[in-house]
C-alpha atoms as a PDB file:
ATOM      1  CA  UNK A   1     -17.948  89.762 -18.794  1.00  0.00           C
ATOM      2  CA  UNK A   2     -17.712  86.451 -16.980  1.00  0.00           C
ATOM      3  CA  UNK A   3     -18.656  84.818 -20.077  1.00  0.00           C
ATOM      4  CA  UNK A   4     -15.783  86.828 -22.186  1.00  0.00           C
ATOM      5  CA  UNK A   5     -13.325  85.731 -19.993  1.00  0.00           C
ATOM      6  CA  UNK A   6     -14.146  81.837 -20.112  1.00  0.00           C
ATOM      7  CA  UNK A   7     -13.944  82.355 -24.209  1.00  0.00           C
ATOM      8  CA  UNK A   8     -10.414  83.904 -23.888  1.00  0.00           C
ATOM      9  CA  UNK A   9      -9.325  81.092 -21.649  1.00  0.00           C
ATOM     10  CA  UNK A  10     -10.571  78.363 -22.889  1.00  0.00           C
ATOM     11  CA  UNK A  11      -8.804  79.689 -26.760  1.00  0.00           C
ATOM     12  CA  UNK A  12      -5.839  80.193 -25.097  1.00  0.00           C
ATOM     13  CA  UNK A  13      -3.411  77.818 -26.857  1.00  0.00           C
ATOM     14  CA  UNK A  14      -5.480  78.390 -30.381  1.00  0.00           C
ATOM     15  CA  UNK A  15      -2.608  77.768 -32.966  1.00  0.00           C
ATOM     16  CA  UNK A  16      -0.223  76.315 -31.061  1.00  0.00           C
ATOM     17  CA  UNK A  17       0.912  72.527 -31.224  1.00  0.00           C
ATOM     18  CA  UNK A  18       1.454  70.287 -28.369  1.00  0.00           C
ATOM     19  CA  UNK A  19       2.849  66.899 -28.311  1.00  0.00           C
ATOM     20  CA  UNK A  20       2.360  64.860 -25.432  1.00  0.00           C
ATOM     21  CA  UNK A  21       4.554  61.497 -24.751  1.00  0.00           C
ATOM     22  CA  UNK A  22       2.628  58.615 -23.009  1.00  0.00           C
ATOM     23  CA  UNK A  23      -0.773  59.857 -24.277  1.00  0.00           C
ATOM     24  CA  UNK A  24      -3.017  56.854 -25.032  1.00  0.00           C
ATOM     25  CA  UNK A  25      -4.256  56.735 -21.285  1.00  0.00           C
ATOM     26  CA  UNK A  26      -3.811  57.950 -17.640  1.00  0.00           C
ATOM     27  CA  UNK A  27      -2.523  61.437 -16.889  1.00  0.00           C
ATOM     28  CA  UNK A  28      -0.960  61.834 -20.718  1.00  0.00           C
ATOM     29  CA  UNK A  29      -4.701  61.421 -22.361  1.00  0.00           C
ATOM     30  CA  UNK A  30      -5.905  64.147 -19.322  1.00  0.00           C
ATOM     31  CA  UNK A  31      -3.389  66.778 -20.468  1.00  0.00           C
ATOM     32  CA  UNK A  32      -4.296  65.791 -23.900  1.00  0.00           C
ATOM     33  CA  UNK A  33      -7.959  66.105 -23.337  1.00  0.00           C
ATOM     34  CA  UNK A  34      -7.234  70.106 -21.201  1.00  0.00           C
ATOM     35  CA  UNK A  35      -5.260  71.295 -23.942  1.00  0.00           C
ATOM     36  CA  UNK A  36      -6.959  70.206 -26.733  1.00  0.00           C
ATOM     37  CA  UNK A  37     -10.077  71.958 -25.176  1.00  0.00           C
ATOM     38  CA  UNK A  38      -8.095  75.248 -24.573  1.00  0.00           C
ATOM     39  CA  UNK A  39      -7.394  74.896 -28.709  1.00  0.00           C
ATOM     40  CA  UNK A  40      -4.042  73.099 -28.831  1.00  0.00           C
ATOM     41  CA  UNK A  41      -3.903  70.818 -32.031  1.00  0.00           C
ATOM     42  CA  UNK A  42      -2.319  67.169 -30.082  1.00  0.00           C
ATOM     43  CA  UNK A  43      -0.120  65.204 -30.945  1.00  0.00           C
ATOM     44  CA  UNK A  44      -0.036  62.068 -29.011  1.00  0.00           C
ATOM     45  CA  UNK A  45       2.525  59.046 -28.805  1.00  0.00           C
ATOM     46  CA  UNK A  46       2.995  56.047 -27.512  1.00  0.00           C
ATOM     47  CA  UNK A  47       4.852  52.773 -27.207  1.00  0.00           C
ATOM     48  CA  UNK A  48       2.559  49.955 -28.086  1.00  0.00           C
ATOM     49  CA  UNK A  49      -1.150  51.254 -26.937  1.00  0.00           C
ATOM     50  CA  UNK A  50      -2.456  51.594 -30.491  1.00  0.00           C
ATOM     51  CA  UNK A  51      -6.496  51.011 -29.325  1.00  0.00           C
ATOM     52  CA  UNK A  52      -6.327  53.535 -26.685  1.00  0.00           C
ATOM     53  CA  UNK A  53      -4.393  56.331 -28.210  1.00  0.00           C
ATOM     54  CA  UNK A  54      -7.280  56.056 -30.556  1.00  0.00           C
ATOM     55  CA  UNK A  55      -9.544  56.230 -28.314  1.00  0.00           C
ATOM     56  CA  UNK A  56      -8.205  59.203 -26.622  1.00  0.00           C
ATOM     57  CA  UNK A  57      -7.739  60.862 -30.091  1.00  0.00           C
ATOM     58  CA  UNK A  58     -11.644  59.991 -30.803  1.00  0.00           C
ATOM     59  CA  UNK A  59     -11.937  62.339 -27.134  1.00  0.00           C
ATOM     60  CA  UNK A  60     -10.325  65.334 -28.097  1.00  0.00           C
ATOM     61  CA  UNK A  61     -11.933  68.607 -28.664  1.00  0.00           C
ATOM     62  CA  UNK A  62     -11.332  70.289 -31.770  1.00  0.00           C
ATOM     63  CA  UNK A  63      -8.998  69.166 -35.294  1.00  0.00           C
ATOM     64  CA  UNK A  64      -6.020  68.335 -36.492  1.00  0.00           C
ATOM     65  CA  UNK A  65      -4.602  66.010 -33.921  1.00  0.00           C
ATOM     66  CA  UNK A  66      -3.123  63.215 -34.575  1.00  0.00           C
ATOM     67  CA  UNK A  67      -1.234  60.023 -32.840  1.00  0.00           C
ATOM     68  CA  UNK A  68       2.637  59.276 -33.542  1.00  0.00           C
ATOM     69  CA  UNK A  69       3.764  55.369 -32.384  1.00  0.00           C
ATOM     70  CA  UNK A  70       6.928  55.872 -30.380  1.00  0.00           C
ATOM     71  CA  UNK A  71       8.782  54.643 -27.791  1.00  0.00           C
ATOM     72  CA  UNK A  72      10.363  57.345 -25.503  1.00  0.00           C
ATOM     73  CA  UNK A  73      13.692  55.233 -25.684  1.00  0.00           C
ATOM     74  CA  UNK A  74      14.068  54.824 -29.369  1.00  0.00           C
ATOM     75  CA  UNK A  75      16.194  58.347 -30.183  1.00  0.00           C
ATOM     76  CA  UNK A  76      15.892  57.532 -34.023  1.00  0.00           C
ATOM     77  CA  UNK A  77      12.482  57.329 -34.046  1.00  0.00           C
ATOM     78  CA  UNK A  78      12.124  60.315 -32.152  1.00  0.00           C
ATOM     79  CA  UNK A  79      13.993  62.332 -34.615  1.00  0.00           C
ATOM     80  CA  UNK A  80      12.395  61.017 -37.748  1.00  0.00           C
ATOM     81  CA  UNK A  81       8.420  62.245 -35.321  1.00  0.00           C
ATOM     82  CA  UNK A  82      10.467  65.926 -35.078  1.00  0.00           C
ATOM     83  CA  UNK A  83      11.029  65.609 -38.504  1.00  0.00           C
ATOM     84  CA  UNK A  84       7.412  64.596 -39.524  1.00  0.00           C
ATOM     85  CA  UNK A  85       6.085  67.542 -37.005  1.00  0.00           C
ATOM     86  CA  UNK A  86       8.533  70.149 -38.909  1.00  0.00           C
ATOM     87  CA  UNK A  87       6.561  68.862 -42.087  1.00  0.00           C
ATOM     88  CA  UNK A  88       3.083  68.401 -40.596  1.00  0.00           C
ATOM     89  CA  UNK A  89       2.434  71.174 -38.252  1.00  0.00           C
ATOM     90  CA  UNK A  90       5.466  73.496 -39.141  1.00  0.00           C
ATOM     91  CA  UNK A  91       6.095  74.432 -35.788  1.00  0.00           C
ATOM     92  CA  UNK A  92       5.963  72.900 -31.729  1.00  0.00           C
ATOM     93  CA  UNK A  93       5.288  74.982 -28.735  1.00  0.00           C
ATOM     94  CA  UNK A  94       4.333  72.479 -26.343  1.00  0.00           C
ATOM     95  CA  UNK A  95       6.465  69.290 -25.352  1.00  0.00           C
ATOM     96  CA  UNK A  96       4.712  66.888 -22.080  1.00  0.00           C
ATOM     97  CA  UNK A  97       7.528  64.426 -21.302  1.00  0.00           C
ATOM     98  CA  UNK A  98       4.752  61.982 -19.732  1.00  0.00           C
ATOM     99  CA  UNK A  99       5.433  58.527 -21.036  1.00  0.00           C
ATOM    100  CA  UNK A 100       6.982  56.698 -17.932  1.00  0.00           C
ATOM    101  CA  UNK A 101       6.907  53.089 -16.576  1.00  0.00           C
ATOM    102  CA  UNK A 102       7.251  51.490 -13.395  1.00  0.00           C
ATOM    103  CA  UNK A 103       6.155  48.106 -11.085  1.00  0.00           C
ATOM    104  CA  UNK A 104       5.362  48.311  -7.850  1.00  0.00           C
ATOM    105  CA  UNK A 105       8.497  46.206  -6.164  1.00  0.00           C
ATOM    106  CA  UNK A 106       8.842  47.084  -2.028  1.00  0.00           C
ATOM    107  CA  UNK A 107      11.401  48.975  -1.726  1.00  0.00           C
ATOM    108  CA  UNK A 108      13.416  46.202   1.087  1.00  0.00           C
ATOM    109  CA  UNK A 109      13.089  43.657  -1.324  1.00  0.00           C
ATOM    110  CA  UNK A 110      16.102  44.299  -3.238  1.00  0.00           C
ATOM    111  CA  UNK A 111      16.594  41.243  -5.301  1.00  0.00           C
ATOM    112  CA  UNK A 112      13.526  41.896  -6.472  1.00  0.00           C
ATOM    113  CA  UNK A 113      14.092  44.986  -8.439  1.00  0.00           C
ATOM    114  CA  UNK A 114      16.473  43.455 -10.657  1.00  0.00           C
ATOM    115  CA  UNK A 115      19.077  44.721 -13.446  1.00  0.00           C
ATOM    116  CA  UNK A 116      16.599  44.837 -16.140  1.00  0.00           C
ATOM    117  CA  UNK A 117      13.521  46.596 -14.775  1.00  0.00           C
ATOM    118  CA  UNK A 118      16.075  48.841 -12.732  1.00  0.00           C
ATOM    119  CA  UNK A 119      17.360  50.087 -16.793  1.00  0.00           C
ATOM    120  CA  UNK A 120      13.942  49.995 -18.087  1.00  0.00           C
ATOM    121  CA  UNK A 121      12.728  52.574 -15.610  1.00  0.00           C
ATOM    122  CA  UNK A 122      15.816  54.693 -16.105  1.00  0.00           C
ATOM    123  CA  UNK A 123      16.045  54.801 -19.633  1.00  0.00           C
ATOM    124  CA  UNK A 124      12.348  55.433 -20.371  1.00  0.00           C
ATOM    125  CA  UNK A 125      11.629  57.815 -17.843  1.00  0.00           C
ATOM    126  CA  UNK A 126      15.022  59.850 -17.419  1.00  0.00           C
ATOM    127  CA  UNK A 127      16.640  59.292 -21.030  1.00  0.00           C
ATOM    128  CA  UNK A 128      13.806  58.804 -22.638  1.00  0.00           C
ATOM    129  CA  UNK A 129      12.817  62.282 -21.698  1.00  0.00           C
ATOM    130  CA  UNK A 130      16.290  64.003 -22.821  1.00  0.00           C
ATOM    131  CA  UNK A 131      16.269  62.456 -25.982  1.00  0.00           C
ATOM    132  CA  UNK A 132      13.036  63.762 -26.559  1.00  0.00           C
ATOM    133  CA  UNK A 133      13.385  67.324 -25.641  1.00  0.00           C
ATOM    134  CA  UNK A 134      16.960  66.903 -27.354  1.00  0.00           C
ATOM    135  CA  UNK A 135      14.780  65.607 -30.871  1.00  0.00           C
ATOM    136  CA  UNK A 136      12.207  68.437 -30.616  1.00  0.00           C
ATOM    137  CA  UNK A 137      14.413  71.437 -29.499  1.00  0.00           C
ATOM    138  CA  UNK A 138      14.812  72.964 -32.818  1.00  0.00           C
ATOM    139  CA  UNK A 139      11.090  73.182 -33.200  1.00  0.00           C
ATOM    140  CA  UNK A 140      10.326  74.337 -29.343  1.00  0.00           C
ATOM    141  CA  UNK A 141      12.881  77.208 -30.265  1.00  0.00           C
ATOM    142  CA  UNK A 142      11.968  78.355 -33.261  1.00  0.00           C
ATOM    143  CA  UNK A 143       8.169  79.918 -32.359  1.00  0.00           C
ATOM    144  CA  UNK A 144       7.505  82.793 -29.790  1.00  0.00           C
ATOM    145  CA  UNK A 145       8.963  80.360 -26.920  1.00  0.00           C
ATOM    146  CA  UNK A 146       8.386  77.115 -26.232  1.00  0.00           C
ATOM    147  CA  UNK A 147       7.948  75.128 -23.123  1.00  0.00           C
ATOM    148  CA  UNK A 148       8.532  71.500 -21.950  1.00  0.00           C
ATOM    149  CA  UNK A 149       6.468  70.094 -19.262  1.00  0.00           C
ATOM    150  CA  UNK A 150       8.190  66.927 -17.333  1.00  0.00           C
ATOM    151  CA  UNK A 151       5.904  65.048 -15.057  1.00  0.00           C
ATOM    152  CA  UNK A 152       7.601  63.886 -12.462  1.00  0.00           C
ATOM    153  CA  UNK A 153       6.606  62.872  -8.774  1.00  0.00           C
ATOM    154  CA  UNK A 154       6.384  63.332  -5.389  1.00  0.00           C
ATOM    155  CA  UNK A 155       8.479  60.301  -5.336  1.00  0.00           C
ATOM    156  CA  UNK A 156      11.301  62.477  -6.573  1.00  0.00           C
ATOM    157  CA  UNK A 157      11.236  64.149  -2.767  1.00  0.00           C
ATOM    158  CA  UNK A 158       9.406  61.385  -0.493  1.00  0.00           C
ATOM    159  CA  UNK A 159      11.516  58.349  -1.935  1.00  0.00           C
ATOM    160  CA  UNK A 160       8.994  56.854  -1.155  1.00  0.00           C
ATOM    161  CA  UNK A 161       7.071  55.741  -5.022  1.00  0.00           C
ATOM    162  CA  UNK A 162       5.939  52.392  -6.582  1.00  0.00           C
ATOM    163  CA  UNK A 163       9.816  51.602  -5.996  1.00  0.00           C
ATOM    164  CA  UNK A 164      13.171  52.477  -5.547  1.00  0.00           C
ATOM    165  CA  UNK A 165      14.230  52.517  -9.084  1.00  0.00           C
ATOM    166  CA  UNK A 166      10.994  54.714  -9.993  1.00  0.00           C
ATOM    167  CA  UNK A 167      11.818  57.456  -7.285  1.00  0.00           C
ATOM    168  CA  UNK A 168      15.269  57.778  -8.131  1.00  0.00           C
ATOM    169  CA  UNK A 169      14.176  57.899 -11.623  1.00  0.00           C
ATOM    170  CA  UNK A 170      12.043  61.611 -11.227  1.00  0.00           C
ATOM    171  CA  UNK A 171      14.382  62.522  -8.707  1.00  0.00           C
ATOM    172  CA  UNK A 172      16.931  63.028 -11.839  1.00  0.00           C
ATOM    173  CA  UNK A 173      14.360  64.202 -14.156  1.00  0.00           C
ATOM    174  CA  UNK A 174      14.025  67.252 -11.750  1.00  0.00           C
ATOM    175  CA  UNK A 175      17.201  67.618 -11.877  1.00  0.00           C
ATOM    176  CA  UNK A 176      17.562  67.506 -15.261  1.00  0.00           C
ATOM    177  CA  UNK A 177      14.553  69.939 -15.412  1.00  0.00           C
ATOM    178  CA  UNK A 178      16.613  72.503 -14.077  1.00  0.00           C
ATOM    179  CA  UNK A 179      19.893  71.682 -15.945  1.00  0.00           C
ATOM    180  CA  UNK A 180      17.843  72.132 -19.006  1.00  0.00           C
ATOM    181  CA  UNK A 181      15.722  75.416 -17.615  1.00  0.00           C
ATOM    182  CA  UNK A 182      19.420  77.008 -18.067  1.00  0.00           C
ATOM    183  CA  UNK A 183      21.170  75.209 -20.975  1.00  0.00           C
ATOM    184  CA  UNK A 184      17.940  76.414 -23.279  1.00  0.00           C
ATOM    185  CA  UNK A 185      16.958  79.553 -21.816  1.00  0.00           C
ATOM    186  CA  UNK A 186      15.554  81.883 -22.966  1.00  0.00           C
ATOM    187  CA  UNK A 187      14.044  80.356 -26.168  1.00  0.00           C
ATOM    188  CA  UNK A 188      12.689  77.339 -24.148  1.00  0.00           C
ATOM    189  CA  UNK A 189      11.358  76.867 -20.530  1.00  0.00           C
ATOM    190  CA  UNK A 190      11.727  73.567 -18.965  1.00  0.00           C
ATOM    191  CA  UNK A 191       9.574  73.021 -15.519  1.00  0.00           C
ATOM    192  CA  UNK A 192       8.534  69.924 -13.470  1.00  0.00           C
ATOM    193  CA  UNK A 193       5.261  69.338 -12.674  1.00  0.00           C
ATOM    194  CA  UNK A 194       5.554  66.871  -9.870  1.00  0.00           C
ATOM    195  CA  UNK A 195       1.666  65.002  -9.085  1.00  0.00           C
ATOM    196  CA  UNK A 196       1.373  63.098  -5.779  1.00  0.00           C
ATOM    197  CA  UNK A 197      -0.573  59.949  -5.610  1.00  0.00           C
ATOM    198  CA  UNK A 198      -3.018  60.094  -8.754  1.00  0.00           C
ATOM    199  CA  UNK A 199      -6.779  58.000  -9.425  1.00  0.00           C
ATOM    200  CA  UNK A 200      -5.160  56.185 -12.822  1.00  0.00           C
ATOM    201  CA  UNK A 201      -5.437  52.701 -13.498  1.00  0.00           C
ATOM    202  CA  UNK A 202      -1.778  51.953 -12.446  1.00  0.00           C
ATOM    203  CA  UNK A 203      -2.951  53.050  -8.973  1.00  0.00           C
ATOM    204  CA  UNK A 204      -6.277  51.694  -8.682  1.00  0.00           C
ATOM    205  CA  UNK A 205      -4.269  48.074  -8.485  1.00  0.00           C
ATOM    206  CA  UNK A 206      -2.791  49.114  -5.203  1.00  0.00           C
ATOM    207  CA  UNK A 207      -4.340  47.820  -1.874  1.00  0.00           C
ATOM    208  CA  UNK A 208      -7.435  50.284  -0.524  1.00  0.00           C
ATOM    209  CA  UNK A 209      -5.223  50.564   2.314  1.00  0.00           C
ATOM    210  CA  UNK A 210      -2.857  52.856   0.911  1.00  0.00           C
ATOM    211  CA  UNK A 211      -4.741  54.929  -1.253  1.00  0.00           C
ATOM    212  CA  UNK A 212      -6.770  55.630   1.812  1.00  0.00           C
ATOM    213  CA  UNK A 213      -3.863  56.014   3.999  1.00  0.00           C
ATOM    214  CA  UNK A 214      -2.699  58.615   1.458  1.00  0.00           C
ATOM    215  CA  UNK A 215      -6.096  60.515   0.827  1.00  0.00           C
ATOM    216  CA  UNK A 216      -5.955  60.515   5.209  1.00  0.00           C
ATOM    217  CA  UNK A 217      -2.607  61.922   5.259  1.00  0.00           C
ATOM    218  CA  UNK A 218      -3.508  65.006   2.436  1.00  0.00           C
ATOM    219  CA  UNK A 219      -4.590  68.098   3.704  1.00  0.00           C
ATOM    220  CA  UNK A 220      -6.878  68.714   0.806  1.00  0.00           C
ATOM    221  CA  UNK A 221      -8.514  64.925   1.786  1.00  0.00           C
ATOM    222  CA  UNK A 222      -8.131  63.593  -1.672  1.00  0.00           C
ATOM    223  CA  UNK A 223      -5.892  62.124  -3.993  1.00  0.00           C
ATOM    224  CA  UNK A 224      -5.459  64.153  -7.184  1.00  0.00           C
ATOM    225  CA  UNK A 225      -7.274  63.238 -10.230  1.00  0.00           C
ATOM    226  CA  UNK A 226      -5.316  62.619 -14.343  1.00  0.00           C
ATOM    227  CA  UNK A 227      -7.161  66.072 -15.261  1.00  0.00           C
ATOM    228  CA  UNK A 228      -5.764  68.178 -12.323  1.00  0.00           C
ATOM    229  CA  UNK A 229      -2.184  67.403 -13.674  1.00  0.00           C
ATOM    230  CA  UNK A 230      -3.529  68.598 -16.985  1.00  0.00           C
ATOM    231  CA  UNK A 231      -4.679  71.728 -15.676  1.00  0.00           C
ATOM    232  CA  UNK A 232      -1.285  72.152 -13.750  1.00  0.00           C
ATOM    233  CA  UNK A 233       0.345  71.854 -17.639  1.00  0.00           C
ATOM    234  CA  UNK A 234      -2.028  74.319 -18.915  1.00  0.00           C
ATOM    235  CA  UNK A 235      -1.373  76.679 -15.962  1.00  0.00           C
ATOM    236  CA  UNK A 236       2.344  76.293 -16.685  1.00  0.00           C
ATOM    237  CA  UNK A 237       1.927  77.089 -20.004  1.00  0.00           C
ATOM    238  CA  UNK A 238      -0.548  80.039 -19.911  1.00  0.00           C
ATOM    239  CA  UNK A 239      -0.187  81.749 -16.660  1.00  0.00           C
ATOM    240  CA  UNK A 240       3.572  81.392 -15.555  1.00  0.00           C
ATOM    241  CA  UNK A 241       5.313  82.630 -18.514  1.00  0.00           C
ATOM    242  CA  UNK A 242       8.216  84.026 -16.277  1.00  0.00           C
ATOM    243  CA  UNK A 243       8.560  80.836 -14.908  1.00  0.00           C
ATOM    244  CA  UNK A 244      11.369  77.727 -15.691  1.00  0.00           C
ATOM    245  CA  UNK A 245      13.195  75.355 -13.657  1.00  0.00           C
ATOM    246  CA  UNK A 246      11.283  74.824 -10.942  1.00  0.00           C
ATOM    247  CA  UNK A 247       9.200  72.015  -9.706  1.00  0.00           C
ATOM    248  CA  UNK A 248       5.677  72.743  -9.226  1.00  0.00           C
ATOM    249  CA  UNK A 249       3.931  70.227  -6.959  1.00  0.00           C
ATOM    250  CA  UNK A 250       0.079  68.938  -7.374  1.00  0.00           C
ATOM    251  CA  UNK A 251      -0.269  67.113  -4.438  1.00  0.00           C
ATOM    252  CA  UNK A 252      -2.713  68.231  -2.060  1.00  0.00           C
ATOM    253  CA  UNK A 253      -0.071  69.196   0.262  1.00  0.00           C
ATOM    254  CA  UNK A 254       0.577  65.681   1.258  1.00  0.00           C
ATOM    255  CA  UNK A 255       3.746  66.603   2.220  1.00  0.00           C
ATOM    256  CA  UNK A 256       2.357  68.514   4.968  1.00  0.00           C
ATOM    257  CA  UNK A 257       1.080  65.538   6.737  1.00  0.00           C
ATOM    258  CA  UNK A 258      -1.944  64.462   8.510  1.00  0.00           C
ATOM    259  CA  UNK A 259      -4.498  67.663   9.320  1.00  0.00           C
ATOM    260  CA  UNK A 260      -7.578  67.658  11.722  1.00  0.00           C
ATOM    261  CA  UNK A 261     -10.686  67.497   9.877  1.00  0.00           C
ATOM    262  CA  UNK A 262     -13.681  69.011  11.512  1.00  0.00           C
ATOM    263  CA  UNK A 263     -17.331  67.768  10.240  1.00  0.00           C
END
């Protein structure tokens, strides 16, 4: 029976179609990787990672993925990728609003986080994610119900992220979660998914004395890995289907603050 149940799970998504922004690497090729195993046919974008969205593609279980090269803040080109899905796969059920970017900038150095990167961050991560819900909603609406996934932050709470820009940044995409949760219910749900500090390569730059500070000040004593924000997609997708604008956090409780650890 145990073995039945694994088979059902792991087809879950069989004939649906996911697209996931900011795939080519990091937590966008995870959720790429989880849903492609649990039968999802992928598509992946991204900006101007054209080696490792191939690479990632190359990873996935399964046919008939396939990589689109977009930028999250180019609304034309976003339409004419709806338009080519429409064609393609006939239908989306799945939308990961991933593709982000950020610099780490301390957050009293002001001058430092200047006009231009301050835009950059807002218009890929906040924008860029509207316009590409706002490109794909006819197809998310016209199935059984589709669902967008935003990945946000813990930022978005803590203010505390790789700067100030950045937190601010998925503090409005939650809020936007939830603005869109109600504009396109019932046809589509719209929830955050909101990782703490993750093991990607962005992160593995930062000094060993905050990522262990971090894993210290977790509960679960570890920072959260690419695939356990995948799994949180999948989860949202398969198991919550009475659920929409909310944020769901994958953290480790960090926000509980240091525990006692007994060996």
């Amino acid at each position: 029976m145990a073995n039945q149940g694994t088979e059902i799970k792991m087809g879950a998504l069989s004939e649906q179609v996911a697209l996931v922004t900011g795939g080519s690497r990091g937590i966008g090729a995870a959720t790429a990787r989880v849903l492609a195993e649990h039968g999802a046919r992928v598509i992946i974008t991204h900006r101007d990672s054209a080696a490792g969205a191939e690479e990632v593609l190359a990873s996935l279980s399964g046919d008939g993925h396939r990589i689109v090269q977009v930028s999250a803040t180019d609304s034309e080109g976003l339409r004419a990728a709806a338009t080519t899905t429409a064609e393609i796969e006939g239908r989306l059920d799945l939308l990961v609003n991933n593709a982000a970017t950020s610099r780490v900038v301390q957050h009293s150095d002001l001058d430092a986080l200047d006009d231009e990167l301050f835009d950059t961050i807002l218009q890929t991560n906040v924008r860029g994610a509207f316009a590409t819900v706002r490109a794909f909603r006819a197809l998310l609406a016209g199935g059984e119900g589709g669902l967008v996934v935003n990945i946000s932050s813990l930022a978005a709470r803590s203010a505390n992220g790789s700067n100030i820009a950045y937190s601010a940044s998925k503090a409005a995409m939650d809020n936007m979660s939830m603005s869109l949760a109600r504009a396109l219910a019932p046809e589509i749900r719209v929830v955050s998914v909101a990782p703490g500090l993750v093991d990607t390569e962005f992160t593995r730059g930062w000094a060993p004395e905050v990522r262990n500070r971090t894993i210290e000040q977790t509960p679960l004593g570890r920072i959260a890995l690419p695939e356990d924000i995948g799994r949180a997609v999948l989860a949202v997708a398969v198991d919550l289907p009475m659920t929409t604008g909310v944020v769901i956090p994958v953290d480790g409780g960090h926000p509980l603050g240091a525990v006692r650890r007994h060996s």
